[in-house]
Protein backbone atom coordinates (compact mmCIF):
# COMPACT_ATOMS: atom_id res chain seq x y z
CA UNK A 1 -11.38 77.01 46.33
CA UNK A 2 -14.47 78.24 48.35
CA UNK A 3 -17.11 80.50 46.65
CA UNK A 4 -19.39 80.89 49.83
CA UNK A 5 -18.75 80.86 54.09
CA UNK A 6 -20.85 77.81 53.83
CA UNK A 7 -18.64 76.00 51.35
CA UNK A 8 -15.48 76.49 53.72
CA UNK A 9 -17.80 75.69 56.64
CA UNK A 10 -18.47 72.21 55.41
CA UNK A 11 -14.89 72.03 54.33
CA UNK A 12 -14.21 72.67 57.85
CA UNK A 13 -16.31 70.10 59.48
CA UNK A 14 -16.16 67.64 56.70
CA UNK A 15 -12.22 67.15 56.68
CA UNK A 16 -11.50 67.77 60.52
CA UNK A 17 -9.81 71.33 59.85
CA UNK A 18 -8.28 72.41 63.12
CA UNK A 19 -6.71 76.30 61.80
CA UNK A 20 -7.35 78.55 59.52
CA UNK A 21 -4.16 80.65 58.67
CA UNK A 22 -4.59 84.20 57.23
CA UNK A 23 -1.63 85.18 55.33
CA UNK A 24 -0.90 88.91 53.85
CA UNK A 25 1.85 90.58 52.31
CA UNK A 26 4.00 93.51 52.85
CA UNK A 27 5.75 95.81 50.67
CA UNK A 28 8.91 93.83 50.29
CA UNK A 29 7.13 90.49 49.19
CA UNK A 30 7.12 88.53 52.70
CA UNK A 31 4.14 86.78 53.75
CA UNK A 32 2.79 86.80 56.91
CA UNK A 33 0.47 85.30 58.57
CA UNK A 34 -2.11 85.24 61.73
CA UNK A 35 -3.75 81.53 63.07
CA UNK A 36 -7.14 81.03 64.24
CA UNK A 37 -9.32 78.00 65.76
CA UNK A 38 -11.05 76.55 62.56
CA UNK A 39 -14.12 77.63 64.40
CA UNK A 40 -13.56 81.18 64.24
CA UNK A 41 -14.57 80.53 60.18
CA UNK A 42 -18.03 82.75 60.44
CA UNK A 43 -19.75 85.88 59.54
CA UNK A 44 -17.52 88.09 61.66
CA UNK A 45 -14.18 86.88 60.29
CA UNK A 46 -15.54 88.12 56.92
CA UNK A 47 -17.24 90.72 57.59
CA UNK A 48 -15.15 92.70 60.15
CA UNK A 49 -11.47 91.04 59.67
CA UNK A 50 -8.96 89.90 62.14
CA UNK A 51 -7.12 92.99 63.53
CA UNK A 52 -3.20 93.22 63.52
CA UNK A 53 -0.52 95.65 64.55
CA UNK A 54 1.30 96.77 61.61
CA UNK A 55 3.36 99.08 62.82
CA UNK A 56 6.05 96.49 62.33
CA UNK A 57 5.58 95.31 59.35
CA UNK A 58 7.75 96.84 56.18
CA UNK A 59 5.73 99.36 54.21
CA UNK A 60 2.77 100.27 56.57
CA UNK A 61 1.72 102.31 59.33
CA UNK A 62 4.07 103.92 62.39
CA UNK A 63 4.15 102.16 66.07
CA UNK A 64 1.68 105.05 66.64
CA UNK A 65 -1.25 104.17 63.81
CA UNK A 66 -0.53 100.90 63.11
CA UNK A 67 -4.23 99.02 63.62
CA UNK A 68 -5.27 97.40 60.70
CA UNK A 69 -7.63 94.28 59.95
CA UNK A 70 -7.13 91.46 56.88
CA UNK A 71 -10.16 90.63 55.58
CA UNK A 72 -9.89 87.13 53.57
CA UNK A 73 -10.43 85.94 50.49
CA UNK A 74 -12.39 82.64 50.17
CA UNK A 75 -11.47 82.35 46.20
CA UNK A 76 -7.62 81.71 47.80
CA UNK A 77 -7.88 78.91 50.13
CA UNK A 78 -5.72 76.30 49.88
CA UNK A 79 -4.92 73.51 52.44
CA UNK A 80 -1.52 74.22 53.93
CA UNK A 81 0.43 70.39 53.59
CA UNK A 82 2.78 71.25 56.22
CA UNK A 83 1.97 71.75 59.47
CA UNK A 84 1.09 69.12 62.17
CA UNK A 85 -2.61 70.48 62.42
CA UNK A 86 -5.06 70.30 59.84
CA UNK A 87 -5.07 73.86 58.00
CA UNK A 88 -6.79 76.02 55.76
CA UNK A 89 -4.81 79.46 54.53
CA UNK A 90 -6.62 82.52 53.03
CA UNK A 91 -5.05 85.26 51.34
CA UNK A 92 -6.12 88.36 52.81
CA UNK A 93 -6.38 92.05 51.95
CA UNK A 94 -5.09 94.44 54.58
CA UNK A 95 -8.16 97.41 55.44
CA UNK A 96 -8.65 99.76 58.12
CA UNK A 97 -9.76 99.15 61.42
CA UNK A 98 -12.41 101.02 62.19
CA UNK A 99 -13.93 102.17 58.55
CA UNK A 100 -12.91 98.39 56.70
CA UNK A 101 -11.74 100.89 53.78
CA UNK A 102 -9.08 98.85 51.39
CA UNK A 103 -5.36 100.32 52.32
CA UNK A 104 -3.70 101.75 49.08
CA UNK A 105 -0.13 101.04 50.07
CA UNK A 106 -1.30 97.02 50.48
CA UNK A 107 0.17 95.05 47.80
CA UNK A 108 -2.82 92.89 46.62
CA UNK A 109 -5.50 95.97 46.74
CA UNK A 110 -2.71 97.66 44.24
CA UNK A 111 -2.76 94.48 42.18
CA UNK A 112 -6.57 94.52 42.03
CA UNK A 113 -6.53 98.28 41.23
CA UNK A 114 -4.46 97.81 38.24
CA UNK A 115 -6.90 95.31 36.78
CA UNK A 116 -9.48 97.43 37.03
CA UNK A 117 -7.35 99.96 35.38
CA UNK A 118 -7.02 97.88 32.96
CA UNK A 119 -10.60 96.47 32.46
CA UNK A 120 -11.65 100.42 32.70
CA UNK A 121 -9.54 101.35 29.37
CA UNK A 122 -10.08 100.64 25.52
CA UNK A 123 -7.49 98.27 24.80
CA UNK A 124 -8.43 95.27 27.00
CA UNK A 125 -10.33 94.02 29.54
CA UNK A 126 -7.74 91.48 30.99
CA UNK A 127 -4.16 90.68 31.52
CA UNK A 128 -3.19 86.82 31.74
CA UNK A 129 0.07 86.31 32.99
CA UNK A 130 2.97 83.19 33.22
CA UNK A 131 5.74 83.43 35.83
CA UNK A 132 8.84 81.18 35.22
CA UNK A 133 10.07 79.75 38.89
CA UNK A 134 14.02 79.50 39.13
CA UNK A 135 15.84 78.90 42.83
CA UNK A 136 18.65 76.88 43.95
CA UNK A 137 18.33 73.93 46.30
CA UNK A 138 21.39 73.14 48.72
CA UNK A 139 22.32 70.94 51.03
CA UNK A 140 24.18 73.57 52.91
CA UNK A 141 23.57 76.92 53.37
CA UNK A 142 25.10 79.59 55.81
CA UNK A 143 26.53 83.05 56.07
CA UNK A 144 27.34 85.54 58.70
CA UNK A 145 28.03 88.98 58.56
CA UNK A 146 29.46 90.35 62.45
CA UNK A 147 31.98 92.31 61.04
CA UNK A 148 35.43 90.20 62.13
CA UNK A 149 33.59 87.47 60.42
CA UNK A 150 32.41 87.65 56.93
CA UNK A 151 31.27 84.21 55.64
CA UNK A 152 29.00 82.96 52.59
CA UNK A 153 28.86 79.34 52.34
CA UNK A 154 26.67 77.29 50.48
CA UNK A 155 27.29 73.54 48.89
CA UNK A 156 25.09 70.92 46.65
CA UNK A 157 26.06 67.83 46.48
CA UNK A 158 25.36 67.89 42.42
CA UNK A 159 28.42 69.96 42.32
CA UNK A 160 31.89 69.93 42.15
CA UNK A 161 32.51 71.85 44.95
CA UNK A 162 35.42 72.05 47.76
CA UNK A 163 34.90 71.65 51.51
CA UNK A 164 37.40 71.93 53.80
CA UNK A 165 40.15 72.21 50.96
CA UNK A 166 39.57 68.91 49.87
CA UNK A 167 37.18 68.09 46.65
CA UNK A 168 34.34 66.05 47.08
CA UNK A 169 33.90 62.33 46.12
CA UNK A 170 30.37 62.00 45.16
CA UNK A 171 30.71 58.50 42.98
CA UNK A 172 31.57 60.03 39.91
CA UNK A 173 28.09 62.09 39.00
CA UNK A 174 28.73 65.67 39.38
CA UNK A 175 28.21 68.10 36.92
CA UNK A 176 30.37 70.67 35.62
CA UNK A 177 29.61 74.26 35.94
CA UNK A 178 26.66 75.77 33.84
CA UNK A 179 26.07 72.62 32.86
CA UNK A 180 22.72 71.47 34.49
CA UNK A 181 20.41 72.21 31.76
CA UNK A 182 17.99 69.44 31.63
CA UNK A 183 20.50 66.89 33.02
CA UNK A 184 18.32 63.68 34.50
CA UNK A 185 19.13 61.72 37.20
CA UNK A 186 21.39 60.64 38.36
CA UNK A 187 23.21 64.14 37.83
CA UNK A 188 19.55 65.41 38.96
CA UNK A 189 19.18 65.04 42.25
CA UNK A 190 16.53 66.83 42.75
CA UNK A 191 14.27 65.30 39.78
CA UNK A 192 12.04 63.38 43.06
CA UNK A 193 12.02 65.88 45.08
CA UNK A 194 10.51 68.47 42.42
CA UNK A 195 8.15 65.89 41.61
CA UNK A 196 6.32 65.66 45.51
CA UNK A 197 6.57 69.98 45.28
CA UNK A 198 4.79 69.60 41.85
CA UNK A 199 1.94 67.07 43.50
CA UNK A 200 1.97 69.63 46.55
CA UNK A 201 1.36 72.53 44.46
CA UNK A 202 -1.35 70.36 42.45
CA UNK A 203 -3.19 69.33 45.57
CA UNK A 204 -3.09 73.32 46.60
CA UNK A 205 -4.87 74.33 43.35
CA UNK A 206 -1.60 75.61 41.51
CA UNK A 207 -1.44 73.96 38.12
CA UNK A 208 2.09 73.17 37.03
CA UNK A 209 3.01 73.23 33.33
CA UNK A 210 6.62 71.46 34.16
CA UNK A 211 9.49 71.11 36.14
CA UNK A 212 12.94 70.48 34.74
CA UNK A 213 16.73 70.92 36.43
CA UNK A 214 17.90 74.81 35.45
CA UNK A 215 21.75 75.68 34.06
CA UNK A 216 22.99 76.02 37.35
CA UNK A 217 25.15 72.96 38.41
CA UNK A 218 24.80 73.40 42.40
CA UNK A 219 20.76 71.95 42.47
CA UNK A 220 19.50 75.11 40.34
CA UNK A 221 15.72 74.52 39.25
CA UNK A 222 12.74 75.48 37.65
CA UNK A 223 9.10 74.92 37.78
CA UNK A 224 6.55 76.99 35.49
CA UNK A 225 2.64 76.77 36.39
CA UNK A 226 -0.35 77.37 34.15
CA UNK A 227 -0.95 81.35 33.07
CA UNK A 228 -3.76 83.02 34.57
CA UNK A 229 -4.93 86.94 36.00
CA UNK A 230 -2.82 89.14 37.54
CA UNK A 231 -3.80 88.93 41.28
CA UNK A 232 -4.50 85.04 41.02
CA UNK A 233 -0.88 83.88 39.91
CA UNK A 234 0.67 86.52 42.81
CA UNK A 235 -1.32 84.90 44.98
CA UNK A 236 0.14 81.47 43.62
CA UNK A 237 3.50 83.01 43.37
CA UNK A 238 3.46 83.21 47.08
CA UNK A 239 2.04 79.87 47.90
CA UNK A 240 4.77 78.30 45.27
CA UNK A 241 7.65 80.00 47.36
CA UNK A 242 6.32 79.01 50.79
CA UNK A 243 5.87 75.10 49.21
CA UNK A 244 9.48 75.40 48.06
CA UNK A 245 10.83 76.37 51.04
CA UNK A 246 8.93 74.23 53.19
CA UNK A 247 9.34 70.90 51.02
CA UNK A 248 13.46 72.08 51.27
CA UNK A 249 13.49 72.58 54.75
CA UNK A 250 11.53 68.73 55.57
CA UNK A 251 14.19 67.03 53.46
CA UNK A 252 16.49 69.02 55.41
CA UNK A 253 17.45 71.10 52.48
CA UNK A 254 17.40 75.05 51.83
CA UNK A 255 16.27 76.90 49.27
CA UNK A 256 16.78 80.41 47.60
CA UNK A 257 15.33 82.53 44.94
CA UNK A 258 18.28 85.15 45.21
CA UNK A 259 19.09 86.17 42.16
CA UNK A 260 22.97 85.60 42.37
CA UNK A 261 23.90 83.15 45.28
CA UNK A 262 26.97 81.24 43.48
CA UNK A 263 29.36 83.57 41.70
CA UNK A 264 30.31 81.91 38.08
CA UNK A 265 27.17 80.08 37.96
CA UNK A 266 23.78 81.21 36.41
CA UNK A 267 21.61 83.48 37.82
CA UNK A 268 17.85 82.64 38.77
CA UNK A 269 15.72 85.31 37.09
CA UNK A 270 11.57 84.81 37.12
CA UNK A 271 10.49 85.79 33.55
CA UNK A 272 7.11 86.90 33.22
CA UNK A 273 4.90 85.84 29.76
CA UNK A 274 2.31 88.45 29.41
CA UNK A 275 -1.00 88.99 27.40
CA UNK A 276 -3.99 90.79 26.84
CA UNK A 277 -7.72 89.65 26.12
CA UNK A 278 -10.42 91.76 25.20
CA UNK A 279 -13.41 89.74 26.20
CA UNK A 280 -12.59 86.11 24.60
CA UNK A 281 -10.01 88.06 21.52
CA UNK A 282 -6.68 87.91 22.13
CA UNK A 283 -5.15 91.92 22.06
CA UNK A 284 -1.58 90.77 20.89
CA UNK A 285 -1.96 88.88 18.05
CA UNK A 286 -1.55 89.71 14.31
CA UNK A 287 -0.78 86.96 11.66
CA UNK A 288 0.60 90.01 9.50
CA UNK A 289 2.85 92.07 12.21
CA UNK A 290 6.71 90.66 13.76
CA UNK A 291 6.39 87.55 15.13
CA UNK A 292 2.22 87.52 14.60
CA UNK A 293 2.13 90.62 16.81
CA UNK A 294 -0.42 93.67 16.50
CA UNK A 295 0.72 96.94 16.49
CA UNK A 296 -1.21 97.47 20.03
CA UNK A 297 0.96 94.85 21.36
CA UNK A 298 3.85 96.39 20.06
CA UNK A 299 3.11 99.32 21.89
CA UNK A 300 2.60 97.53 25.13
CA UNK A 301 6.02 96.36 24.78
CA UNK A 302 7.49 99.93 24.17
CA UNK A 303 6.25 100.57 27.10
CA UNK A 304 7.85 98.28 29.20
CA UNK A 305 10.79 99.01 27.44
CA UNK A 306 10.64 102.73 27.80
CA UNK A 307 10.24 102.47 31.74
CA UNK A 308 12.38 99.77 32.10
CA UNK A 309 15.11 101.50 33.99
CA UNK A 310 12.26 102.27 36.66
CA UNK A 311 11.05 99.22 36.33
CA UNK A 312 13.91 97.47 38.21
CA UNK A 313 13.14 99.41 41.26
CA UNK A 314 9.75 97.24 41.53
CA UNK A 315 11.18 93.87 39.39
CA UNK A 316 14.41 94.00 40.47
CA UNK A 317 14.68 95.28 44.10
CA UNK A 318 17.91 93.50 45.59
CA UNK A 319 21.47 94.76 45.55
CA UNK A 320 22.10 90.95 43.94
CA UNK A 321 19.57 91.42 41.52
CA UNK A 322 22.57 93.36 39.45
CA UNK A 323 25.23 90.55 40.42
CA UNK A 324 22.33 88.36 37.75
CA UNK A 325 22.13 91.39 35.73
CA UNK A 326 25.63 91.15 33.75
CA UNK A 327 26.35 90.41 30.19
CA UNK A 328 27.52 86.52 29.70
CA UNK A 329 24.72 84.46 31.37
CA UNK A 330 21.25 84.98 28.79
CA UNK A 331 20.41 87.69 31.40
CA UNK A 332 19.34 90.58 29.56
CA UNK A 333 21.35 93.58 30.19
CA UNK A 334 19.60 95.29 27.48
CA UNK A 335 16.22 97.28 26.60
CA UNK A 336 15.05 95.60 23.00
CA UNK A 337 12.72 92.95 22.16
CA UNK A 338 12.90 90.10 19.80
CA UNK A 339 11.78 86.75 17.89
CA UNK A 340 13.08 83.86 20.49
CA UNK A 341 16.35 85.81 21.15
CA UNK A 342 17.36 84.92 25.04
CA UNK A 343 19.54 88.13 25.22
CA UNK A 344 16.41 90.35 24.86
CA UNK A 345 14.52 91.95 27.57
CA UNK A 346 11.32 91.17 26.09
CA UNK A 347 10.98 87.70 24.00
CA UNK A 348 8.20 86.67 21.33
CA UNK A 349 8.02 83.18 21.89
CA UNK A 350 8.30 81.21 18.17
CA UNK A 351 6.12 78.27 20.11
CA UNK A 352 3.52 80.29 20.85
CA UNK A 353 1.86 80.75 17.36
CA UNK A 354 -1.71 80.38 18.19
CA UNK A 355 -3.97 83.50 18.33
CA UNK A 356 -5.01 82.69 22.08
CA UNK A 357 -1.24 81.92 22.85
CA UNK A 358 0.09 84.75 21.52
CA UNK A 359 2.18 86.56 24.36
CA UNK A 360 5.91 88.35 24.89
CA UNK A 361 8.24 87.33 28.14
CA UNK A 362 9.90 89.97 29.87
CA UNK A 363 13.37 88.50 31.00
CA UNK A 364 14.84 90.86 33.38
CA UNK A 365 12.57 89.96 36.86
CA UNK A 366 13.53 88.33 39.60
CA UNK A 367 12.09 86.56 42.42
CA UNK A 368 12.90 88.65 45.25
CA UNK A 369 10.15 91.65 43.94
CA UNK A 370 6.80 91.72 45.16
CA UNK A 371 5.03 90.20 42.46
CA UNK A 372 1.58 92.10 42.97
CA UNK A 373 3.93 95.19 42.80
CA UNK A 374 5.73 93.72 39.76
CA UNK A 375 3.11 92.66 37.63
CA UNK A 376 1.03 95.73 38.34
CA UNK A 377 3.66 97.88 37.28
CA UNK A 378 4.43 96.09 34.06
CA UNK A 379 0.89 96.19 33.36
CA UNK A 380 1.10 99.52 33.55
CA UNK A 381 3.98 100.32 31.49
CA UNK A 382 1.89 98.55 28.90
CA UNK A 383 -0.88 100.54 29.35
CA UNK A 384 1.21 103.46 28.95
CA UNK A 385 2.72 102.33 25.73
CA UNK A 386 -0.40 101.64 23.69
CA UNK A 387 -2.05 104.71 25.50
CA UNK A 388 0.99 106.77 23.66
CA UNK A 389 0.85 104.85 20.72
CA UNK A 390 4.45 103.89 20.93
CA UNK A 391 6.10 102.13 18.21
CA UNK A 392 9.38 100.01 19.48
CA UNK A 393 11.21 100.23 16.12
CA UNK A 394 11.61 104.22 16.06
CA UNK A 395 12.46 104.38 19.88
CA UNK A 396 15.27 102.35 18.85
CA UNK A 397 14.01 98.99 20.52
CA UNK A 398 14.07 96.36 18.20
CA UNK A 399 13.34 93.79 16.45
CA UNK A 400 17.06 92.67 16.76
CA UNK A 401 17.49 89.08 16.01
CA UNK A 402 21.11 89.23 16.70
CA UNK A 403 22.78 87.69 19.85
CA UNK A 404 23.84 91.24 20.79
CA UNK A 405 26.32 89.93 23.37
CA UNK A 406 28.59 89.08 20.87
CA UNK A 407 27.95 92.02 18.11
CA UNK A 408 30.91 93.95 16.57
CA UNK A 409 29.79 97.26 16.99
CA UNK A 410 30.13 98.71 19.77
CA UNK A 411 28.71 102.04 19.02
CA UNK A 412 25.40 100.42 18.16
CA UNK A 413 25.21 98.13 21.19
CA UNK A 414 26.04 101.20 23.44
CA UNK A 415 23.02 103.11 21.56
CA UNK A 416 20.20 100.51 23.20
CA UNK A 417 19.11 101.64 26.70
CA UNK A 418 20.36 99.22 29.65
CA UNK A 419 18.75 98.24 32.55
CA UNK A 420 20.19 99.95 35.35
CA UNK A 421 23.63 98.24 36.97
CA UNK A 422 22.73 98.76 40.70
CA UNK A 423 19.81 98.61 43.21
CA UNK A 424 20.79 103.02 43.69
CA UNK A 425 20.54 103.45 39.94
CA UNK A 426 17.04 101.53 39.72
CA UNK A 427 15.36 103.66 42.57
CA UNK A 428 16.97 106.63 40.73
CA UNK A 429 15.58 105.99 37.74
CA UNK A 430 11.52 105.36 39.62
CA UNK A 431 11.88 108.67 41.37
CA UNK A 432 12.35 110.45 38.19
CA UNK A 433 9.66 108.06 36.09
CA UNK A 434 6.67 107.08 38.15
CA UNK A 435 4.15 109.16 36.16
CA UNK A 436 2.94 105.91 35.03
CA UNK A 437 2.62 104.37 38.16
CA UNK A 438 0.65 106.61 39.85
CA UNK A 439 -1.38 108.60 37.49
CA UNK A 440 -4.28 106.87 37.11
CA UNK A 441 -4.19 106.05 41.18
CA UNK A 442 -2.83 102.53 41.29
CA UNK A 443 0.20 103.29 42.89
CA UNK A 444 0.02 105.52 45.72
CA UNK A 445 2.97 107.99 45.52
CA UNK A 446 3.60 107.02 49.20
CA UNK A 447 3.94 103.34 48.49
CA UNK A 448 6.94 103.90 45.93
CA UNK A 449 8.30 107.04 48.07
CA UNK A 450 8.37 104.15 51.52
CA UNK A 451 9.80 101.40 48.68
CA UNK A 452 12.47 103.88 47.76
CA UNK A 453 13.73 104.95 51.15
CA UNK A 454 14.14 100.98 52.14
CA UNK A 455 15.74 100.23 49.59
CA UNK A 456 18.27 102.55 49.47
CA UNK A 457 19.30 102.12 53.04
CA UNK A 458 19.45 98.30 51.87
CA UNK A 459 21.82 99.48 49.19
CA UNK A 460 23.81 101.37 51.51
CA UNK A 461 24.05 99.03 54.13
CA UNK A 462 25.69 96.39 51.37
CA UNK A 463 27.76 99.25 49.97
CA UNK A 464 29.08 100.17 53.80
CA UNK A 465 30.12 96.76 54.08
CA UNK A 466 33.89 95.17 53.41
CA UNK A 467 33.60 92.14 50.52
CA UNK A 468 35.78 89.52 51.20
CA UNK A 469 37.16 89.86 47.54
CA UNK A 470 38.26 93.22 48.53
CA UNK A 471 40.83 91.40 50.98
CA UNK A 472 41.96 89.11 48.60
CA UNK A 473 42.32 92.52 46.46
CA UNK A 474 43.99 94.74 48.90
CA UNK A 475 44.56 93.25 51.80
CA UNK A 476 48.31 93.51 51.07
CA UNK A 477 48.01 96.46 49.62
């Protein structure tokens, strides 16, 4: 938004600004954020930072070394549309107190260092990248977890849901499970209220390509925004989540981007479109090759496919993200690529025929990773592939057009790699494949060996716990 101090200092005075908000990120994904007087908007705030503990804060420093400044970013201001004051947010980079040095385990200096990686190599000099936005809106949302009392309740009004053991009169427009897909209103309920979060997200400098109602039949949607580079749409990944929650919560609404929250409905993934440039020329396309790809982009994506199972440690980091994960719902349980097949990991859009346009989707993300984290790593993976010269076809990845949900053979099926099935598998398979991550000192081995040892205690900590399905299992037992 601002290219210059001056610029935001004008802004400032010119609009009545009252705050400026930094926000940062931590390992798991979470913003957070410090206010100060609109004021404080000088030479010092850029220069030396704003200095914060973060000894509490998941990923960084001990109680004992935890000083740390954020330094912000004037290219990322956006004017926050929620609070009571007039505010201005910057995204912020997290350095060291006292020498201002970038901190390698901070999730946007890792996003930045990949795309220099990547503008330091021989195969391209950018990445340009397309998130896909899914959540669920509800009118109700609770759950407790105290041990006596295990509960899990959420409820749309779209829906055909019970409460209280009776069913729900809601004037005869409900729709039937898995099948929201496009529905308008008055089935979409939400159709309005996507509308003011796609004005919102507008107004915040976060183009939006379109918003439609998702499969789910409990307020499930989905909003996708204009591609751009890697560290710009994480950035705008984070604003769109805050908007969505904030917009849910003033209608007095709640939203999620968990993976799995209604068992028998459809998942929420966040599929990521991909491609490369070099300079102005597009890396991926090939009028000759499968689907008008090169053989360079083919490699990329046999390199996402060949680290996929470490992969979903960094896209996939939730025990629910392998309740979504199953066969059954166009999640893709399985490690090929394709021509506009939805059961593939990796898709070649058939719309996207242009040479500019030309891009592949990788289906198995969801929202709760860190998308600097995510991205980077893909990126990576990528690199890796076309680095090896990897070809997808004799690694036994594809091109299968088939829906291979639904193929006879079972021997063949069970000869293409899965992702993993659980949050312990995924951080199983990084620690034994990371070279890619950290090799060429994007990742800091101490960033995935902190991610690891979180999330495994979060996956033991679920896996501790009684289900309540288990009682209606064994309770009599």
């Amino acid at each position: 938004m601002f290219s210059s101090l001056e610029e935001l200092q004008q802004y400032v005075k010119s609009e009545e600004i009252q705050a400026i908000d930094l926000r940062f990120v931590d390992l798991l994904g979470a913003w957070h954020h410090i206010t100060i007087p609109a004021r404080a908007a000088n030479d010092e705030l850029m220069e030396k930072g704003v200095g914060f503990d973060s000894g509490s804060i998941p990923g960084f420093r001990t109680v004992e070394s935890g000083d740390m400044v954020l330094i912000p970013d004037l290219s990322t201001a956006f004017v926050d549309p929620f609070p009571s004051v007039a505010t201005v947010c910057l995204i912020c980079t997290i350095a060291e107190a006292d020498t201002r040095a970038t901190v390698p385990n901070d999730p946007r200096t890792v996003a930045l260092a990949a795309e220099r990686y990547l503008a330091g190599s021989t195969f391209a000099t950018s990445s340009i990248w397309g998130p896909e936005f899914e959540f669920y809106v509800f009118d109700r949302a609770r759950y407790n977890d105290s041990g006596t009392f295990l509960l899990a309740d959420v409820f749309s009004q779209e829906s055909h849901a019970f409460l209280e053991g009776e069913m729900l009169a809601h004037e005869g427009y409900q729709m039937g499970a898995q099948k929201g897909y496009h529905a308008i209103p008055p089935l979409d309920s939400l159709a309005d209220w996507r509308s003011e979060l796609m004005e919102l997200l507008e107004d915040a400098g976060v183009p939006v390509k379109y918003h439609h109602h998702e499969v789910g039949a409990s307020g499930q949607c989905e909003v996708e925004v204009d591609m751009g580079p890697l560290t710009v749409m994480a950035d705008r990944t984070m604003i769109l989540k805050y908007f969505v929650h904030m917009l849910a919560a003033r209608y007095g609404k709640l939203a999620t981007f968990m993976p799995k929250p209604i068992y028998g409905e459809a998942g929420s993934g966040m599929h990521f479109h991909q491609m490369l440039r070099r300079g102005d020329e597009p890396v991926f396309y090939d009028e000759k090759g499968y689907g008008g790809f090169s053989g360079l982009g083919l490699s990329y994506i046999a390199g996402i496919l060949d680290h996929g199972r470490s992969l979903g440690a960094i896209t996939n980091p939730s025990t629910n993200s392998y309740k979504r994960l199953i066969p059954g719902f166009e999640a893709p349980v399985k490690l090929f690529f394709s021509l506009a097949n939805r059961s593939a990991a990796i898709r070649i859009p058939k719309y996207a025929t242009a040479p500019l346009d030309k891009r592949m989707e990788y289906r198995p993300p969801d929202a709760t990773c860190n998308p600097y984290l995510a991205m980077s790593g893909m990126l990576l993976a990528g690199i890796d592939g076309m680095r090896r010269g990897l070809d997808p076809s004799a690694m036994n990845f594809g091109p299968f057009d088939q829906d291979l949900f639904h193929h006879p053979d079972e021997e063949f099926k069970r000869s293409i790699r899965s992702v993993p099935v659980s949050l312990e598998e995924a951080m199983e398979a990084l620690m034994a494949d990371q070279g890619y991550l950290v090799d060429g000192g994007v990742f800091p081995a101490s960033l995935l060996a902190t991610l690891v040892s979180i999330k495994s205690k979060e996956a033991r900590s679920v896996a501790d716990r009684p289900h309540p399905h288990e009682f209606a299992l064994y309770f009599n037992a």
